[in-house]
Structure formats: C-alpha cells, structure tokens
Protein backbone atom coordinates (compact mmCIF):
# COMPACT_ATOMS: atom_id res chain seq x y z
CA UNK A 1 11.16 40.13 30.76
CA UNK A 2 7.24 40.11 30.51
CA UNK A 3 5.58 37.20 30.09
CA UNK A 4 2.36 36.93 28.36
CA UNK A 5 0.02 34.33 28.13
CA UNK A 6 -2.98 34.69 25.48
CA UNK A 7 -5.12 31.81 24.67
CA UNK A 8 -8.44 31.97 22.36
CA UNK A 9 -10.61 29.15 22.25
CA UNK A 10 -12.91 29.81 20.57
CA UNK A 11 -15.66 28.94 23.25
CA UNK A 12 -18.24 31.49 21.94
CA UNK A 13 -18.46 29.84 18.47
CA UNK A 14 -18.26 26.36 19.76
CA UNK A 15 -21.32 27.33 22.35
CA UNK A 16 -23.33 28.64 19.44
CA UNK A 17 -22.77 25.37 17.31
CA UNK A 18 -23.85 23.37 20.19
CA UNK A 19 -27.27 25.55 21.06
CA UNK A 20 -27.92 25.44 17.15
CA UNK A 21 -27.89 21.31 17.90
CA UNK A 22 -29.53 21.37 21.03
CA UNK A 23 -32.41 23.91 18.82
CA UNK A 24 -32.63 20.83 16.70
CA UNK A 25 -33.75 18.39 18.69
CA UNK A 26 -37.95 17.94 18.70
CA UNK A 27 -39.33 17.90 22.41
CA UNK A 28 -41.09 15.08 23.47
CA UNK A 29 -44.90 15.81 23.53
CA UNK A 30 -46.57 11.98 24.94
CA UNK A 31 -45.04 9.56 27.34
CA UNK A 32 -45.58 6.93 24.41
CA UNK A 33 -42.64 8.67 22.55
CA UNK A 34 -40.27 8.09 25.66
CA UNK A 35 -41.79 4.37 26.20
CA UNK A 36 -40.61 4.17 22.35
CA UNK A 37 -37.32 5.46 22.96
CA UNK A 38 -36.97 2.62 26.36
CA UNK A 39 -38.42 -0.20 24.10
CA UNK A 40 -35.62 0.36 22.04
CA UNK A 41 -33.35 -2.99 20.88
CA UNK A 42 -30.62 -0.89 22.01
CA UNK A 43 -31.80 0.40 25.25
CA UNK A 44 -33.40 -3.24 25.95
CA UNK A 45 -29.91 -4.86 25.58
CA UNK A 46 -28.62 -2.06 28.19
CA UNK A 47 -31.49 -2.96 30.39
CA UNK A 48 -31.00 -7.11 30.22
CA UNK A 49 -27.45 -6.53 30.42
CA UNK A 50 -28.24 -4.01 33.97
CA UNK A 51 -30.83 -6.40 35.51
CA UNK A 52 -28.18 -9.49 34.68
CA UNK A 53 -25.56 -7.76 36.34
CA UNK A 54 -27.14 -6.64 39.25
CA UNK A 55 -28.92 -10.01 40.00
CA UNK A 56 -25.68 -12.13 40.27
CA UNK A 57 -24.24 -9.07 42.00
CA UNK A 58 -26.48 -9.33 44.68
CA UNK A 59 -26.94 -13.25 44.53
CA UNK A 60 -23.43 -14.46 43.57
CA UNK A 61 -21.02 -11.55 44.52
CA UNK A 62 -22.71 -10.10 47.59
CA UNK A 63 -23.12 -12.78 50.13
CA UNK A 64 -19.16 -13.80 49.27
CA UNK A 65 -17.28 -10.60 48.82
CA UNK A 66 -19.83 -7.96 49.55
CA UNK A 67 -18.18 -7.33 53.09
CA UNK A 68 -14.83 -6.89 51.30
CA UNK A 69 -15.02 -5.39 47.83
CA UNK A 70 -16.65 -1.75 48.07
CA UNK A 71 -17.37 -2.66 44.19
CA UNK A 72 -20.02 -4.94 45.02
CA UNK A 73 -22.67 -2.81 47.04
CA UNK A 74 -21.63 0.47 44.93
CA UNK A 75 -21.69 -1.43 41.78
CA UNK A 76 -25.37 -2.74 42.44
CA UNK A 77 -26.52 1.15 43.83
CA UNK A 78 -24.90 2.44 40.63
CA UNK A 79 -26.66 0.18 37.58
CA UNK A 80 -29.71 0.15 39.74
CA UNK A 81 -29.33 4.35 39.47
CA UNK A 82 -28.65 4.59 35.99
CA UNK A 83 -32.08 3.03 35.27
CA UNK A 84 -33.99 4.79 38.29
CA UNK A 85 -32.64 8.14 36.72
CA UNK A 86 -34.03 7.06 32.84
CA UNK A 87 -37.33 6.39 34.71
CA UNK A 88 -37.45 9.42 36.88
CA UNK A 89 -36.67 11.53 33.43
CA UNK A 90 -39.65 9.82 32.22
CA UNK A 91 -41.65 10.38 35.09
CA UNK A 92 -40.64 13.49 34.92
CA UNK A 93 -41.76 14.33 31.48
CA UNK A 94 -45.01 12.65 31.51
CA UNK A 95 -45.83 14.97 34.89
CA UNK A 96 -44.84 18.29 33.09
CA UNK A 97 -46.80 16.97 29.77
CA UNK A 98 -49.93 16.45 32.49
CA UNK A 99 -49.77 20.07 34.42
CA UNK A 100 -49.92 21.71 30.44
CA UNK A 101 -53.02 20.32 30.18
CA UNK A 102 -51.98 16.71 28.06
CA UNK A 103 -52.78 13.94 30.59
CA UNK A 104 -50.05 11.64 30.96
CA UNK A 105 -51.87 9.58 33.80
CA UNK A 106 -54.19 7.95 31.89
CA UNK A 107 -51.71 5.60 29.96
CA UNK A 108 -50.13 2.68 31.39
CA UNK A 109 -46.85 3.53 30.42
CA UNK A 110 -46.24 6.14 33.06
CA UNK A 111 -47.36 3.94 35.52
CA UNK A 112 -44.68 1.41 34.87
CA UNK A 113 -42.60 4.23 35.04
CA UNK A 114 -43.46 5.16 38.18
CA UNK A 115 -43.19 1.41 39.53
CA UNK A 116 -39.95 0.97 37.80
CA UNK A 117 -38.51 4.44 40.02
CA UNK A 118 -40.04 3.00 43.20
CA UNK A 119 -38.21 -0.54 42.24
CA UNK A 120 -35.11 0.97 41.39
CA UNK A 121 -34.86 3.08 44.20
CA UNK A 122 -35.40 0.97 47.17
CA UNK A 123 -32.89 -1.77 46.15
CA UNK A 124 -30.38 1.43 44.96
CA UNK A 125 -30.80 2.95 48.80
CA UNK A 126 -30.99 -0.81 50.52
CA UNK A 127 -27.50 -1.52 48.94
CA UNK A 128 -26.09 2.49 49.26
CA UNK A 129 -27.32 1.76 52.95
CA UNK A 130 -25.01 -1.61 53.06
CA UNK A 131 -21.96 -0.01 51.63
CA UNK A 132 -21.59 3.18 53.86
CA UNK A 133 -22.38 0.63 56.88
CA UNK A 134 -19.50 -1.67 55.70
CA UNK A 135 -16.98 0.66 54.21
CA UNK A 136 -15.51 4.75 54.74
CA UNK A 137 -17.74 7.21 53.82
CA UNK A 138 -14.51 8.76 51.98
CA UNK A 139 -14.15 5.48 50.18
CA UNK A 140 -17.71 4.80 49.18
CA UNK A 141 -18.63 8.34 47.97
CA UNK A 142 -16.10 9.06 45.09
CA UNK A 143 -16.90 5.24 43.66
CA UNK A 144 -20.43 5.75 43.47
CA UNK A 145 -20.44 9.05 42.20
CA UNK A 146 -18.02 7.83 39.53
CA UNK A 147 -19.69 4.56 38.89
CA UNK A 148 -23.31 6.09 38.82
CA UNK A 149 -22.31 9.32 36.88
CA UNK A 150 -20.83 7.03 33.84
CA UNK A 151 -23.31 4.69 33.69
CA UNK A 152 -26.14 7.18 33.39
CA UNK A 153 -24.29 9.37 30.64
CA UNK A 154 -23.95 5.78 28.97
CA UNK A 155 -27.70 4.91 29.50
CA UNK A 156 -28.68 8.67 28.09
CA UNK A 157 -26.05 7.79 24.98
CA UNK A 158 -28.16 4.94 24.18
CA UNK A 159 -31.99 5.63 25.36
CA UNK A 160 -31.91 9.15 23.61
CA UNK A 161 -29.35 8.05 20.88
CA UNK A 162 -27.13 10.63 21.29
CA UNK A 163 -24.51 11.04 18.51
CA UNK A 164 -21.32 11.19 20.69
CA UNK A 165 -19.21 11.02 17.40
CA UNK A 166 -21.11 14.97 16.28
CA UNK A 167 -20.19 16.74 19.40
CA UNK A 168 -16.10 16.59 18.49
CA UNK A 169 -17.61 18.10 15.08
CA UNK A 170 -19.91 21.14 16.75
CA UNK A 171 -18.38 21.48 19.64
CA UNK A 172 -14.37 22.24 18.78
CA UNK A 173 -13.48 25.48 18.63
CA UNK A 174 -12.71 27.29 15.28
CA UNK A 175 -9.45 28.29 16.50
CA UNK A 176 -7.03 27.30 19.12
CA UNK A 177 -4.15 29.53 19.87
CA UNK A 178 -1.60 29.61 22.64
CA UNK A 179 0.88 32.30 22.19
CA UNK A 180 3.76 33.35 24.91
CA UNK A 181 5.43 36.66 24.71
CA UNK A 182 8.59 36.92 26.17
C-alpha cells in the first residue's frame, strides 16, 4: 500500500487577500494622527483600565503576594509593556517622519511619547528585575512572554482599530482539501 498525503490550502490566495488589505491601509504621515489614534475613548479606557491595574498591583498585590505569585511582578512588567511598546511605535514613527525631512520634534506630542517610553520602561525592567530575582528563570520567561505578547496584540486591536472579525473573511483559504490515497 502507498500512502499519500496531499493537502492544498490555499495559502497563496489567502496571502494575496491579506497584502491587498494591508495595501489599503493609509500610512501615517504626523505624530498628531497617532496622538489621535491614543486619545481614542477606546484606547483611553485600555489605558485607565492598565494604569488601574498596575497601581494596586504594585500597591495592594505586591507587598502581600509578590514573593509568592510569579503573576504579580510579570503581570505589572507585562501591562506596563503593552503601553511602552504603543509608545515606542509612536516614537518610532514620529523619528522616521523627522529623518524624511517632516519634523516630528517640534510638537509636544512626541515628547510625551518619549516620556511615556522612559516611564514605562523603568517600572517594566524594575519589576522584570524583581521577578527573575524571586522566581526560575524557566518559570518567569514563558509567563511574560505570554502575558506581554497578548496584551500588546490586544492594545494594537484597539489603538489601530484593527478589524479582527475581516481577517477570518481575507485571510481563509479558497479551498481546503485533505485527500489520502491508499
């Protein structure tokens, strides 16, 4: 007997569908557009809801169960992340915008950006620091990377507005077929 296993996704077609989305999309050409796209109601209520969080993390849950609940330091490196990451984007942006020539330093909003990256990023590496001190290495690492990976995809979701519900619809494959030959 021979077996034979064929399977056709589909991938080219569903890569095409998703650069033809990605063509779509208008680049950003002033750091005001991104500061519109953080001032958001949407993005603020991530932001309250992230600076909420990490404050009774580090007041409330830290001193009592920081030392015993790798969630604690890792959870407070992770939200802290998410927002240092939408900043450094930013940041990131408004730099590029200034070497072409468009000076981004001259408006206050990459400034705050700047602060808000320098913020993040000390408390984010304080409390990374805390965690591998107090717990494995092996234990710390996959949490974090799993805590801080999800809550930047969700902070992307909701500062860029990215339409999860469209990439199901451009992104499937036109056909799916498994056959087996015996």
């Amino acid at each position: 007997m021979k077996y034979e296993l064929k399977y056709n996704s589909g991938l080219s077609s569903s890569i095409k569908k998703l650069e033809e989305y990605i063509k779509q999309e208008s680049p950003i050409t002033s750091v005001q557009e991104i500061w519109a796209m953080a001032t958001q109601p949407a993005f603020l209520l991530y932001l309250g809801s992230v600076i909420v969080l990490v404050v009774l993390l580090i007041l409330y849950f830290a001193p009592r169960c920081g030392h015993t609940n790798v969630l604690v330091f890792t959870g407070i490196c992770s939200l802290m992340g998410s927002l240092s990451v939408m900043s450094v984007k930013a940041l990131g942006i408004a730099l590029k915008l200034t070497f072409e020539g468009k000076n981004q330093l001259v408006y206050l909003e990459t400034w705050f950006f700047m602060s808000i990256v320098a913020t993040c990023v000390i408390i984010q590496m304080n409390y990374l620091n805390k965690a591998l001190d107090t717990f494995n290495t092996a234990v710390v690492s996959p949490i974090y990377f799993v805590m801080f990976t999800s809550l930047t995809i969700i902070a992307s979701v909701i500062m860029f507005k990215v339409s999860m519900h469209l990439y199901p619809l451009h992104c499937l494959p036109d056909s799916s077929v498994v056959t087996v030959k015996l």
